[in-house]
Protein backbone atom coordinates (compact mmCIF):
# COMPACT_ATOMS: atom_id res chain seq x y z
CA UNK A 1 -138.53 -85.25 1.85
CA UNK A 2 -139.17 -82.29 -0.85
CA UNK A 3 -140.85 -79.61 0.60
CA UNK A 4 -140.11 -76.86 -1.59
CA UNK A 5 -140.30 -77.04 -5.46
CA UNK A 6 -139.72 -73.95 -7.85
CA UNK A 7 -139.66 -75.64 -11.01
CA UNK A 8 -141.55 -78.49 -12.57
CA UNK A 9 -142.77 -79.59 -16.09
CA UNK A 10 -145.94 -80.01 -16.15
CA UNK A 11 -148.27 -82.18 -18.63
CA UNK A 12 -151.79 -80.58 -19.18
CA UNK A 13 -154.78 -82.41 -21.27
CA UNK A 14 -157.81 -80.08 -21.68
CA UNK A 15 -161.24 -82.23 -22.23
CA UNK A 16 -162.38 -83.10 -25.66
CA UNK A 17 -165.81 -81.70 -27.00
CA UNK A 18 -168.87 -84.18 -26.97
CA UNK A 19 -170.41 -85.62 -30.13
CA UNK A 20 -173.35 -84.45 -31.51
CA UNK A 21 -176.51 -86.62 -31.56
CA UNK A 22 -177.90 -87.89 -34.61
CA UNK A 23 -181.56 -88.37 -34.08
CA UNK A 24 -184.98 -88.40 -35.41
CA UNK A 25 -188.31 -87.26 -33.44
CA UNK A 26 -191.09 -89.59 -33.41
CA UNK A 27 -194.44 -90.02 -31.43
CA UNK A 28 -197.94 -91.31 -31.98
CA UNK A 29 -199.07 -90.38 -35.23
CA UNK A 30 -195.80 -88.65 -36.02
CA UNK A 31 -193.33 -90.98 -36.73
CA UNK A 32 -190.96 -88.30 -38.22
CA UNK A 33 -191.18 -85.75 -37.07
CA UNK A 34 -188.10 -83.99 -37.91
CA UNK A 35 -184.28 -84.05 -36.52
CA UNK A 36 -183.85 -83.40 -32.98
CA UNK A 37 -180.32 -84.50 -32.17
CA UNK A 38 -178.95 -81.97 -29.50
CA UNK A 39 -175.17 -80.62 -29.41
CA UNK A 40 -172.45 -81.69 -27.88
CA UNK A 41 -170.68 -80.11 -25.06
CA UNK A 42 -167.69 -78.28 -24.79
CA UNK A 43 -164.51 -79.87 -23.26
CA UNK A 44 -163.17 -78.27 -19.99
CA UNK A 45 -160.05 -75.79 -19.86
CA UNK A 46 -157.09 -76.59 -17.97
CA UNK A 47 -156.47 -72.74 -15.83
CA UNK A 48 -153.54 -71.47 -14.05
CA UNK A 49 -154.85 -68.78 -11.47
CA UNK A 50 -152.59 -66.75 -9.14
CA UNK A 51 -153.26 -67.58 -5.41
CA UNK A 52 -151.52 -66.24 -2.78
CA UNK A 53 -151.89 -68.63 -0.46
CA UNK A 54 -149.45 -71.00 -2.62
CA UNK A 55 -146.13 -70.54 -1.88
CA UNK A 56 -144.56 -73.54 -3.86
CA UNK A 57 -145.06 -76.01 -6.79
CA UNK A 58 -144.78 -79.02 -4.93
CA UNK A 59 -148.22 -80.69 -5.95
CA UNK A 60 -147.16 -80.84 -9.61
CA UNK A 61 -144.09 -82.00 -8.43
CA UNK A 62 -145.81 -84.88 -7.12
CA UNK A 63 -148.60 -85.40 -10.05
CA UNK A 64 -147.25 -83.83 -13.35
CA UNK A 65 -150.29 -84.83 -14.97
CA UNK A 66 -153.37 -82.52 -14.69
CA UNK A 67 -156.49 -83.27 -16.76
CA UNK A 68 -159.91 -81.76 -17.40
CA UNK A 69 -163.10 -83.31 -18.35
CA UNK A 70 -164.89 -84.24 -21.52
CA UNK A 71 -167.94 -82.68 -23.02
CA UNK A 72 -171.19 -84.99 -22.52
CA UNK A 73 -172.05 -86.00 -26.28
CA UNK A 74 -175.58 -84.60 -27.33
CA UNK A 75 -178.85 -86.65 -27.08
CA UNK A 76 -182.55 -86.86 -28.24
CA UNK A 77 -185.17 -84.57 -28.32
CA UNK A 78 -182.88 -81.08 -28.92
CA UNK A 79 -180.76 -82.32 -25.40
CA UNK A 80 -177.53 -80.78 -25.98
CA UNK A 81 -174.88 -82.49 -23.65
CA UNK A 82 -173.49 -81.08 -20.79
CA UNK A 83 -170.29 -78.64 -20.83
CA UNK A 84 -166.64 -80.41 -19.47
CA UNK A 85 -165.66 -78.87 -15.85
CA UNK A 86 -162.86 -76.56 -15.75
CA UNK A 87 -159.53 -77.57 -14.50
CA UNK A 88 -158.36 -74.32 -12.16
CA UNK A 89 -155.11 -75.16 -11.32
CA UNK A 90 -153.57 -72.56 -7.90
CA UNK A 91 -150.04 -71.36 -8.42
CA UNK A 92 -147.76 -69.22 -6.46
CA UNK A 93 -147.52 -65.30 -7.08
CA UNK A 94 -144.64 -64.99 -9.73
CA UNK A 95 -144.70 -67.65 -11.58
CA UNK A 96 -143.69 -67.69 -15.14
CA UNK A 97 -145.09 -70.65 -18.00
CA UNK A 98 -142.59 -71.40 -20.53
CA UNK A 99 -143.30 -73.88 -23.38
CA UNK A 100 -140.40 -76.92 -23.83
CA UNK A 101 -137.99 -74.38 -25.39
CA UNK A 102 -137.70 -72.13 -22.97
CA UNK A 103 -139.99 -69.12 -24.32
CA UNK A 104 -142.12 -67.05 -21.81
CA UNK A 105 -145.69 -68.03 -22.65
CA UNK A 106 -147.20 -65.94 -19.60
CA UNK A 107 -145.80 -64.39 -16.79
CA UNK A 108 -147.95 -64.32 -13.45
CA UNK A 109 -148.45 -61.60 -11.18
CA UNK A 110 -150.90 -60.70 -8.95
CA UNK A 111 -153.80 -62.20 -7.13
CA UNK A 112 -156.02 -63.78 -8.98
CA UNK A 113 -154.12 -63.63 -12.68
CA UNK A 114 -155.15 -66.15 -14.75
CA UNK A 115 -153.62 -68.25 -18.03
CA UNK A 116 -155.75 -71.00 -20.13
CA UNK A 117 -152.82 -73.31 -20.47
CA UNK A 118 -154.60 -75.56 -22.15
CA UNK A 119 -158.06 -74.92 -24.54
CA UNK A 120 -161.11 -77.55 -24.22
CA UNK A 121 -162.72 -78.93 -27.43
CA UNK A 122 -165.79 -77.80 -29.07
CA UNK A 123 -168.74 -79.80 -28.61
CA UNK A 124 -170.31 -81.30 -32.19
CA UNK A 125 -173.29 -80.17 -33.71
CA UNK A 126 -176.30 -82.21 -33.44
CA UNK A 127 -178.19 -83.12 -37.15
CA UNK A 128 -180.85 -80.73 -35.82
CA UNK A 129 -178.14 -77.93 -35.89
CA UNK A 130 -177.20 -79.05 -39.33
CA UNK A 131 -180.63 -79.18 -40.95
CA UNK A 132 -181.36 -76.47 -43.51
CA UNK A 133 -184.04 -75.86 -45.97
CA UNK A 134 -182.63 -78.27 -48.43
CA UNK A 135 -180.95 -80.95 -46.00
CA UNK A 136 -184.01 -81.34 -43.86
CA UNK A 137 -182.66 -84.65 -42.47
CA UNK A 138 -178.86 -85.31 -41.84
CA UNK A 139 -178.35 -88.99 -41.16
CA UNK A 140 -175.17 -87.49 -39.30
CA UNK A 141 -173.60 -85.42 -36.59
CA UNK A 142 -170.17 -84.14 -36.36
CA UNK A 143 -167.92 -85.29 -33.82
CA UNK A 144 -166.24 -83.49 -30.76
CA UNK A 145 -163.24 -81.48 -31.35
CA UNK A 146 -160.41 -83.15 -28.90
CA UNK A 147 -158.78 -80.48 -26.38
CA UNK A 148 -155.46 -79.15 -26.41
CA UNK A 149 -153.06 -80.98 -24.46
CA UNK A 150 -149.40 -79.28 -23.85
CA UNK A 151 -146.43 -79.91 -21.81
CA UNK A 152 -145.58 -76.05 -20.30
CA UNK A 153 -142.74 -75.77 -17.60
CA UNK A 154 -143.17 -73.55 -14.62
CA UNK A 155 -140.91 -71.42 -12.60
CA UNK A 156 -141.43 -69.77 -9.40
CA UNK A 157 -139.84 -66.44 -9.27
CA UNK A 158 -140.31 -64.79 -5.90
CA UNK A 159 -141.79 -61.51 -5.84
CA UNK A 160 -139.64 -59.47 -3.24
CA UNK A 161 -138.50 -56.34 -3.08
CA UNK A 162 -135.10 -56.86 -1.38
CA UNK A 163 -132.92 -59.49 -1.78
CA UNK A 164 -130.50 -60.55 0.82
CA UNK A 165 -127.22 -62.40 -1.01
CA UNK A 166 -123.67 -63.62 0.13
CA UNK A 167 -121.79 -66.88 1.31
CA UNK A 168 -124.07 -69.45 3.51
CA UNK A 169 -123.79 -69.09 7.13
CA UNK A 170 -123.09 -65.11 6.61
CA UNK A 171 -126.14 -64.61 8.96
CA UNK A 172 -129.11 -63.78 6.67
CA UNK A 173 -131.21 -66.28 8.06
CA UNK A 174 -130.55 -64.38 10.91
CA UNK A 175 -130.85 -61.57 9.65
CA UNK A 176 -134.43 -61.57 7.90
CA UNK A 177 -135.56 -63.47 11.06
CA UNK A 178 -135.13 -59.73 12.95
CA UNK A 179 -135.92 -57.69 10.18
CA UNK A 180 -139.58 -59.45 9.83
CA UNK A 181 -141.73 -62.22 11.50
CA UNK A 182 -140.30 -64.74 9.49
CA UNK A 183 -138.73 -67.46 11.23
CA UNK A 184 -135.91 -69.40 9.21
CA UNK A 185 -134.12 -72.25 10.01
CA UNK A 186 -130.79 -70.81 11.48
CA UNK A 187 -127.68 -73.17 12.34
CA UNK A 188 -123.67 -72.89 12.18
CA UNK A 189 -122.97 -75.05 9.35
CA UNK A 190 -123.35 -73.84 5.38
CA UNK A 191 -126.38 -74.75 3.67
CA UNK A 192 -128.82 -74.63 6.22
CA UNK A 193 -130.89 -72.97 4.26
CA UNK A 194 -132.62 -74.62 1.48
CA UNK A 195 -135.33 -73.04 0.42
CA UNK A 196 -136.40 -68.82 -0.03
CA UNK A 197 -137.13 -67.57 2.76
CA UNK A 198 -139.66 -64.46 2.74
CA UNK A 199 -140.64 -62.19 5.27
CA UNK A 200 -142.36 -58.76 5.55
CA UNK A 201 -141.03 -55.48 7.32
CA UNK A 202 -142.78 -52.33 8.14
CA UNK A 203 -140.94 -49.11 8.19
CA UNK A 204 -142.63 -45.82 9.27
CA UNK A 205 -145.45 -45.98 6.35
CA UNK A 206 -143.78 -48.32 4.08
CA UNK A 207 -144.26 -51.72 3.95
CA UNK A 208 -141.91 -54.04 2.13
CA UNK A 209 -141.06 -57.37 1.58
CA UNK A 210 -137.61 -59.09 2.35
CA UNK A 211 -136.22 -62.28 0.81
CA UNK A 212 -133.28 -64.68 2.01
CA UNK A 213 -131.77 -66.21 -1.43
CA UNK A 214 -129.76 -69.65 -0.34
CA UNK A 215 -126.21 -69.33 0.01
CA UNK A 216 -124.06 -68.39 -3.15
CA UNK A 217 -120.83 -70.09 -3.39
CA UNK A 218 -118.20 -69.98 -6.79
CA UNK A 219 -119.46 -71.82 -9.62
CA UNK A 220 -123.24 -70.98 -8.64
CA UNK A 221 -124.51 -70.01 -12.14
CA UNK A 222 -123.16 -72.80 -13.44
CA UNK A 223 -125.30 -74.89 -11.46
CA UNK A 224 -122.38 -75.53 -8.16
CA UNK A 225 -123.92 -75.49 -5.03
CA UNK A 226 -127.64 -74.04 -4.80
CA UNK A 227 -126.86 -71.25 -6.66
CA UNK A 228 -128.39 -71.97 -9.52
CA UNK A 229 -131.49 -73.09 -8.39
CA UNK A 230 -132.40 -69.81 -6.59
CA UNK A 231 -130.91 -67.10 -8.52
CA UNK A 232 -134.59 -66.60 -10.36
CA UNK A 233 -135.76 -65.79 -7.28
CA UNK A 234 -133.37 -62.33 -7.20
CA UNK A 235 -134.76 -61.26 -10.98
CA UNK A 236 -138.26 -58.68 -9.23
CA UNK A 237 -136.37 -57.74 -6.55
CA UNK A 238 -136.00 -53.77 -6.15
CA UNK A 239 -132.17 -53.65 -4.34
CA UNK A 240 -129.86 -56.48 -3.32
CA UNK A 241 -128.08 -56.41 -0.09
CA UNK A 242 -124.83 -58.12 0.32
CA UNK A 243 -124.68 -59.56 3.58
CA UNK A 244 -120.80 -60.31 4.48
CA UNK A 245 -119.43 -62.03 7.38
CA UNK A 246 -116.84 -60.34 9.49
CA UNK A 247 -116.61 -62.99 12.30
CA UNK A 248 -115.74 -66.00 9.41
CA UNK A 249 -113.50 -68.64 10.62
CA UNK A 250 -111.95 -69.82 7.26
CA UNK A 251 -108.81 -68.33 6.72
CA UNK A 252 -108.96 -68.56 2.87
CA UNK A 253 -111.65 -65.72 3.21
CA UNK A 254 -112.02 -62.44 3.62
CA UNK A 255 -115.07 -59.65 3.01
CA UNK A 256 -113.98 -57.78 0.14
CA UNK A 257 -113.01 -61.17 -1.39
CA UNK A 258 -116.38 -62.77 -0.41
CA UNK A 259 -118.20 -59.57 -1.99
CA UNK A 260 -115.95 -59.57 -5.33
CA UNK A 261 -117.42 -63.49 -5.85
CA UNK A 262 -121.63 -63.22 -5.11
CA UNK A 263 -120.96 -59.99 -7.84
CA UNK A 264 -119.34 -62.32 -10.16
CA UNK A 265 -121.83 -64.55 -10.02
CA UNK A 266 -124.79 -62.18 -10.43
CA UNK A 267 -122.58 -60.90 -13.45
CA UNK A 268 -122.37 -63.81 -14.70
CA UNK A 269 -126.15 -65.31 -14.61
CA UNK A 270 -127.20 -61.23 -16.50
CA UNK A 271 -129.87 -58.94 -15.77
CA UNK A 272 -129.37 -57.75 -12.77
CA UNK A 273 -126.71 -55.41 -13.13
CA UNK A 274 -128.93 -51.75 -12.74
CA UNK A 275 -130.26 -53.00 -9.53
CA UNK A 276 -128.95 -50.94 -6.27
CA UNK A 277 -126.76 -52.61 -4.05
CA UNK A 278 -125.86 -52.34 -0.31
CA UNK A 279 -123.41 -53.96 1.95
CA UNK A 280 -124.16 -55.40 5.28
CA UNK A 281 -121.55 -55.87 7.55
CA UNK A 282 -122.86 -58.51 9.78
CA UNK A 283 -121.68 -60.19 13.44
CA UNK A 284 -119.91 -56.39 14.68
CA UNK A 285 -121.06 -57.59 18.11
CA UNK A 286 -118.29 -60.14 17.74
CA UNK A 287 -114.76 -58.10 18.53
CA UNK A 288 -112.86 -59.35 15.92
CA UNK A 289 -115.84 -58.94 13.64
CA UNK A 290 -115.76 -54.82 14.63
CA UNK A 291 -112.28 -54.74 13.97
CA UNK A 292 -112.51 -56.33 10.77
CA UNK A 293 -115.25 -54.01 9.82
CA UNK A 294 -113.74 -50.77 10.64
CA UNK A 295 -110.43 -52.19 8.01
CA UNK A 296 -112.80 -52.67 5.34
CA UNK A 297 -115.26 -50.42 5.07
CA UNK A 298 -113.75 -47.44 4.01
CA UNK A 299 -112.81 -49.93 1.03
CA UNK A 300 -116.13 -50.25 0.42
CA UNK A 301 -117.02 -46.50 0.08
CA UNK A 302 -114.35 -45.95 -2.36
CA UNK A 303 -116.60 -47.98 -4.62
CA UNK A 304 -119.66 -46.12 -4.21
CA UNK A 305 -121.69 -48.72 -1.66
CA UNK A 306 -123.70 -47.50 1.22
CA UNK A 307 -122.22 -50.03 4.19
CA UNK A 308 -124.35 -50.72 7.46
CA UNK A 309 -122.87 -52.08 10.46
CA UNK A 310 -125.34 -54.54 12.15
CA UNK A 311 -125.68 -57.52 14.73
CA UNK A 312 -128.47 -59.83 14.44
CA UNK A 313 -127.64 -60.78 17.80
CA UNK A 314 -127.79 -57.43 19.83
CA UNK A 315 -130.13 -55.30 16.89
CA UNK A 316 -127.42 -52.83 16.62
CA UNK A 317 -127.50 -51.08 13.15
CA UNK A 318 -130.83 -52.70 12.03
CA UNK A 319 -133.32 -49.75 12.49
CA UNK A 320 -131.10 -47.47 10.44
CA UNK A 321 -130.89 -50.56 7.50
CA UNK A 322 -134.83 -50.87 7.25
CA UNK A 323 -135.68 -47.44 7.07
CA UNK A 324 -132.82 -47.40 4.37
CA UNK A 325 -134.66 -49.84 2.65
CA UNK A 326 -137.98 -48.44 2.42
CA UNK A 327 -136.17 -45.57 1.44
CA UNK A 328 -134.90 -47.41 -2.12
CA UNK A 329 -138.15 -49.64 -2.04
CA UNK A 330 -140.22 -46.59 -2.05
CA UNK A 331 -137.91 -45.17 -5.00
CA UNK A 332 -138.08 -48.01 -7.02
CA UNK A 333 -141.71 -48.55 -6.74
CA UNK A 334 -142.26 -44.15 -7.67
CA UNK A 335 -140.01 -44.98 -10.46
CA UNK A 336 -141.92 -47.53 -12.15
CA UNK A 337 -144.62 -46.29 -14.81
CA UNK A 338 -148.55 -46.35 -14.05
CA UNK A 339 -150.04 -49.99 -15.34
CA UNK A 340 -151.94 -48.28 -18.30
CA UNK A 341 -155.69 -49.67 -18.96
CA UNK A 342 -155.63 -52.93 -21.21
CA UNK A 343 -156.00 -51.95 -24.70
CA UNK A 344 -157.46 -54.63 -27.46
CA UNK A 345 -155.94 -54.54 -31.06
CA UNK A 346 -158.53 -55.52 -33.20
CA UNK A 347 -156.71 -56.73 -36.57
CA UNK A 348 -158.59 -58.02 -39.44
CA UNK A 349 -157.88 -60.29 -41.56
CA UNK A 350 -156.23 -59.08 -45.32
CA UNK A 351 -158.91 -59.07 -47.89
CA UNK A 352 -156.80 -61.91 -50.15
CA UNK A 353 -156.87 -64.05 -46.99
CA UNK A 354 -158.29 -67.08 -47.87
CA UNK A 355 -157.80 -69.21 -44.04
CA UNK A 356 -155.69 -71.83 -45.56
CA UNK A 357 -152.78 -72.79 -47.73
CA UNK A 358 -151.88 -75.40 -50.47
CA UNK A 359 -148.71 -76.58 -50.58
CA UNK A 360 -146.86 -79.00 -52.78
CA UNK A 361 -144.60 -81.62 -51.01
CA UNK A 362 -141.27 -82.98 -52.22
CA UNK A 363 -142.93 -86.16 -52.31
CA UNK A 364 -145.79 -84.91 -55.03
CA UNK A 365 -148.12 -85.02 -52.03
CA UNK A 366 -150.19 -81.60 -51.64
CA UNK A 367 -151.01 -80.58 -48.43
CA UNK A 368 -153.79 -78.09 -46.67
CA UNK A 369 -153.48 -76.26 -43.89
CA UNK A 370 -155.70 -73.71 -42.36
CA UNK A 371 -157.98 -73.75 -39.52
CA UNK A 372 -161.29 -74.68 -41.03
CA UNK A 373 -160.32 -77.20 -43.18
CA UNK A 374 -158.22 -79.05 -40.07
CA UNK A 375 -161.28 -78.46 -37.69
CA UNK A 376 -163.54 -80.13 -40.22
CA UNK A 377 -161.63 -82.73 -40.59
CA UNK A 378 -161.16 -83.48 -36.85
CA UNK A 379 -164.61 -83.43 -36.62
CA UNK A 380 -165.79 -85.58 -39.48
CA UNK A 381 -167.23 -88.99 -38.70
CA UNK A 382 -165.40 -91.00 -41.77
CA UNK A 383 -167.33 -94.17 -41.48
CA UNK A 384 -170.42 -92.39 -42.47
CA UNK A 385 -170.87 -91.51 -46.32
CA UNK A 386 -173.18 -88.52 -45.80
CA UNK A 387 -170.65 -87.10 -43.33
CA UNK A 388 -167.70 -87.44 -45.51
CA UNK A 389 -170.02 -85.85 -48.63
CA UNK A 390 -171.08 -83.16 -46.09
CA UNK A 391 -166.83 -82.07 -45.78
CA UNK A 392 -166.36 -82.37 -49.33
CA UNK A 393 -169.11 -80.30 -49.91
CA UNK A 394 -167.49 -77.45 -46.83
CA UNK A 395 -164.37 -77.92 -48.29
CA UNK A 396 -165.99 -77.02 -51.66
CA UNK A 397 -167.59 -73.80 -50.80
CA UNK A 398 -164.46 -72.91 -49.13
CA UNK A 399 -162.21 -73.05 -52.29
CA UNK A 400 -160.07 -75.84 -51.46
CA UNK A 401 -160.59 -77.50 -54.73
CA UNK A 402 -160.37 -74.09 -56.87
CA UNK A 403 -156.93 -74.07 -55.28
CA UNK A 404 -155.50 -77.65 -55.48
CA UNK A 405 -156.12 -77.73 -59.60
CA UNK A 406 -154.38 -74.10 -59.25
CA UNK A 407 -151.73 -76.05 -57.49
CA UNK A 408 -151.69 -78.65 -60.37
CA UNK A 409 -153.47 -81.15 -58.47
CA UNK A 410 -155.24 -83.70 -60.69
CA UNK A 411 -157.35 -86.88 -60.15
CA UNK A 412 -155.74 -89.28 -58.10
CA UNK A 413 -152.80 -87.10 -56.49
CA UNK A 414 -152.47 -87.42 -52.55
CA UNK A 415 -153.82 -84.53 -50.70
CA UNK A 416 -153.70 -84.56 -46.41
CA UNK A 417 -155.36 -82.13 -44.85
CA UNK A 418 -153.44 -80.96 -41.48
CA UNK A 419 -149.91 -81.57 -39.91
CA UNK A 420 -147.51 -84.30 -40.93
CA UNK A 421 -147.85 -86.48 -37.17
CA UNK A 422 -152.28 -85.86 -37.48
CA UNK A 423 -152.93 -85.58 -40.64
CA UNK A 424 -156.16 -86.80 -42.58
CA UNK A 425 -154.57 -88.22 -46.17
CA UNK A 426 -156.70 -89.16 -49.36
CA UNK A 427 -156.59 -89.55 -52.95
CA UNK A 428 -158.07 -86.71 -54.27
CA UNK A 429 -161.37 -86.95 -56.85
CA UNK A 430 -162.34 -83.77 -58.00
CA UNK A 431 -165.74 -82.82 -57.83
CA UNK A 432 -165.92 -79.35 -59.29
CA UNK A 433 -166.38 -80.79 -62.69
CA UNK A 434 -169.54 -82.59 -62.34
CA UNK A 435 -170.58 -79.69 -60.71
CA UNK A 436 -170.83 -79.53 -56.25
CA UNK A 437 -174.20 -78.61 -56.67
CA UNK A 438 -175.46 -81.87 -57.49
CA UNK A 439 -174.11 -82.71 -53.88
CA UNK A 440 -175.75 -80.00 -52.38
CA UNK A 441 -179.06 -82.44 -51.86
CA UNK A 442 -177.31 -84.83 -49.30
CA UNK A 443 -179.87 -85.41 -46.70
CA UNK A 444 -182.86 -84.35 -48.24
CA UNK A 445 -185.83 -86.75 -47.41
CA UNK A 446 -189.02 -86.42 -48.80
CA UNK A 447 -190.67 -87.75 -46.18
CA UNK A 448 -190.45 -83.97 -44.49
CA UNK A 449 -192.00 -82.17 -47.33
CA UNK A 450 -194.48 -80.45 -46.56
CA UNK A 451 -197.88 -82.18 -46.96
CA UNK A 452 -200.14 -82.15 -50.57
CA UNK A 453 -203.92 -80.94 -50.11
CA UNK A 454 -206.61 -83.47 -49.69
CA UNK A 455 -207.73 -82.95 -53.13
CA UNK A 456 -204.39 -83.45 -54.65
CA UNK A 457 -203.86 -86.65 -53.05
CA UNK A 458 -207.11 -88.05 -54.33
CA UNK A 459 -206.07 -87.28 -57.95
CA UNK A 460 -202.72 -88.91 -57.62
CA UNK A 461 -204.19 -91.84 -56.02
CA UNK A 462 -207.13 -91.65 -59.05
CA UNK A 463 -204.06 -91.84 -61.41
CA UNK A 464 -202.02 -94.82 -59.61
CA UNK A 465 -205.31 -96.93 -60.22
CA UNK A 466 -205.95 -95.90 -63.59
CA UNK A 467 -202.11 -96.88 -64.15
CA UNK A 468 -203.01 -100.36 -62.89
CA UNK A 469 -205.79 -101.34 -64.92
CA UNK A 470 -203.58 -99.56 -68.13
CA UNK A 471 -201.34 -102.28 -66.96
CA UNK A 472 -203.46 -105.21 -66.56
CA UNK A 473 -205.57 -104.41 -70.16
CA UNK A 474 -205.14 -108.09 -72.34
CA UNK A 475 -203.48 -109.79 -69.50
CA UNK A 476 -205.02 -113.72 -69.37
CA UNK A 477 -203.52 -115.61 -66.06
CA UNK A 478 -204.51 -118.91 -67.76
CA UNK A 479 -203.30 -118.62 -70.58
């Protein structure tokens, strides 16, 4: 059964916004009393936050799909509806979000970092929100925006700061299970180990960590072996150790020819070519092991290496290799600048920006893009009239029109408003020329206006009568 999992794709649906409420207030003796339909609320957001107690992917290996909740749709009496939860989703320390084509969209490090992978929708506004001093009573509400839903891959990357490499069954299982607390699977066959191993040494006052990459054979960057799969995992570390095997029992192999290989390999997957490197000559508590050492290592100075001579077995060389280690660990980590205080660019927008462009299709059909005009449209009720008037009339003020008939639009062409797969797609009446302000009344009732003075009322109603009998002058029923 799978127990560890470093990469998985991953399929996350924020919540869509609630509709808003289209309502009317009445009571005794009040029977309209003026809008009062409440807000929608927002959708929930799907989060990635770093936890440190995670130390694998496997529960999105399992479920792949992660979803948050809706908004609660608005009610009566100014009751706006209820926010969507969040969706906080734990992942391991060093894990990076790509999108389906393979570009970094985040990369996390540190407890508690945190990503929005996926944004919830706005809630709709209620008619009450929408009521002005000339549309005093909306017979509408605009609808909740749907969330965001995106497919991200994620990749564990573990953050060590030494790396132990080389052939399986070289002893770094062994190894790391000295070295630190950590207690690996050990046995005397290759690939025992499947999965990173990390573990964390102390040396006089520095404190690192240590991990055991999977065995490396020829071919591993190509995706032979495990190779592949665990190379990521040797991208933060600070120094790579090459742990070689001077007790092997294949013939074919040798050291110098083992080290030669794991550095062709690293070569070959990139980026890791400025990181230091030392050379562990393990098993010297075997004879032909010391022998075999003693032959190679001066070998291994010509080339610049530092070489330690250890046995997991008997502890022999191992104080001498951690304090080494803290000694490049503690370099490494003086070397690297001072995290400088977050900075926000503010960057407004040109003057001449106008939030959306026309277009002109092969196909004659002219299309708008922009944020507005696609968020109105996603929230736009299209089976009510006075909604769809109430977008004309946005996209109006907004100087969508001005531009189409600067586009060469005329009455009749196709306009869609959006991308091609979600797109809204109409035949376009202009109505600039009979002039938007004549649709600037939708919603108006005079119902809500405000109330005449006694003595006005009894005039008008004066005049209705005296407008009857007008009417009724020379009028014979039986005749």
């Amino acid at each position: 059964m799978t127990t560890f999992v470093d990469r998985v794709e991953l399929h996350v649906a924020a919540g869509n916004g609630g509709h808003g409420c289209a309502s009317v207030h009445r009571e005794k003796f009040k029977p309209l009393g003026g809008p009062d339909g409440g807000n929608g609320g927002r959708g929930g957001d799907v989060i990635l936050v770093v936890d440190q107690s995670v130390t694998t992917l496997l529960d999105y290996h399992h479920s792949p799909h992660r979803k948050a909740t809706n908004g609660k749709p608005g009610e009566g009496g100014h009751r706006s509806g209820k926010d969507g939860t969040d969706l906080v989703l734990p992942v391991p320390d060093g894990t990076v979000i790509l999108d389906k084509r393979g570009n970094v969209l985040a990369d996390l490090v540190g407890q508690g970092t945190t990503y929005v992978a996926a944004q919830g929708g706005r809630g709709g506004l209620g008619n009450a929100a929408l009521a002005s001093a000339r549309r005093k009573a909306p017979g509408f509400a605009l609808l909740g925006e749907p969330g965001d839903v995106q497919e991200i891959v994620l990749e564990l990357k573990t953050v060590a700061d030494v790396a132990l490499v080389g052939y399986p069954s070289a002893g770094k299982s062994s190894l790391i299970s000295v070295l630190s607390a950590a207690k690996p699977k050990i046995a005397d066959y290759p690939f025992t180990t499947l999965v990173p191993n990390l573990g964390v040494v102390t040396a006089g006052s520095t404190v690192y960590t240590i991990a055991d990459v999977p065995g490396l054979i020829p071919g591993a960057s190509q995706g032979k072996g495990l190779g592949l799969e665990f190379l990521r995992h040797v991208e933060r570390c600070s120094v790579l150790v090459h742990v070689l095997d001077t007790a092997t029992l294949e013939s074919e192999r040798d050291p110098l020819s083992d080290l030669d290989v794991i550095e062709a390999e690293l070569k070959e997957y990139g980026g890791l070519e400025n990181r230091p490197r030392i050379v562990v000559l393990n098993k010297v508590d075997i004879p032909d092991g010391q022998d075999l050492a003693d032959m190679i290592r001066p070998d291994l100075e010509a080339r610049g290496l530092r070489v330690f001579e250890v046995s997991a077995v008997s502890r022999q060389g191992l104080k001498e290799l951690s304090f080494a280690l803290a000694g490049i660990v503690a370099e490494a980590r003086a070397a690297k600048p001072k995290q400088e205080a977050t900075r926000i660019v503010i960057r407004p927008k040109a003057v001449d920006d106008a939030g959306f462009t026309v277009t002109r299709e092969e196909d004659g059909l002219y299309r708008v893009r922009g944020e507005k005009p696609e968020r109105w449209v996603r929230q736009t009720d299209f089976n009510n009239d006075e909604a769809v008037g109430y977008l004309a009339d946005r996209l109006n003020r907004l100087g969508v029109e001005e531009e189409l008939m600067k586009a060469g639009a005329r009455a009749g062409d196709g306009v869609a408003i959006g991308p091609e797969e979600n797109a809204v797609v109409f035949d376009w009446e202009p109505s600039m020329a009979a002039g938007a302000e004549m649709l600037g009344r939708r919603g108006e009732d005079h119902r809500f206006e405000a109330p005449r003075p006694a003595a006005q009322r009894r005039r008008d109603k004066q005049a209705e009568r005296d407008e009857a009998e007008t009417a009724y002058e020379g009028f014979d029923p039986f005749a």
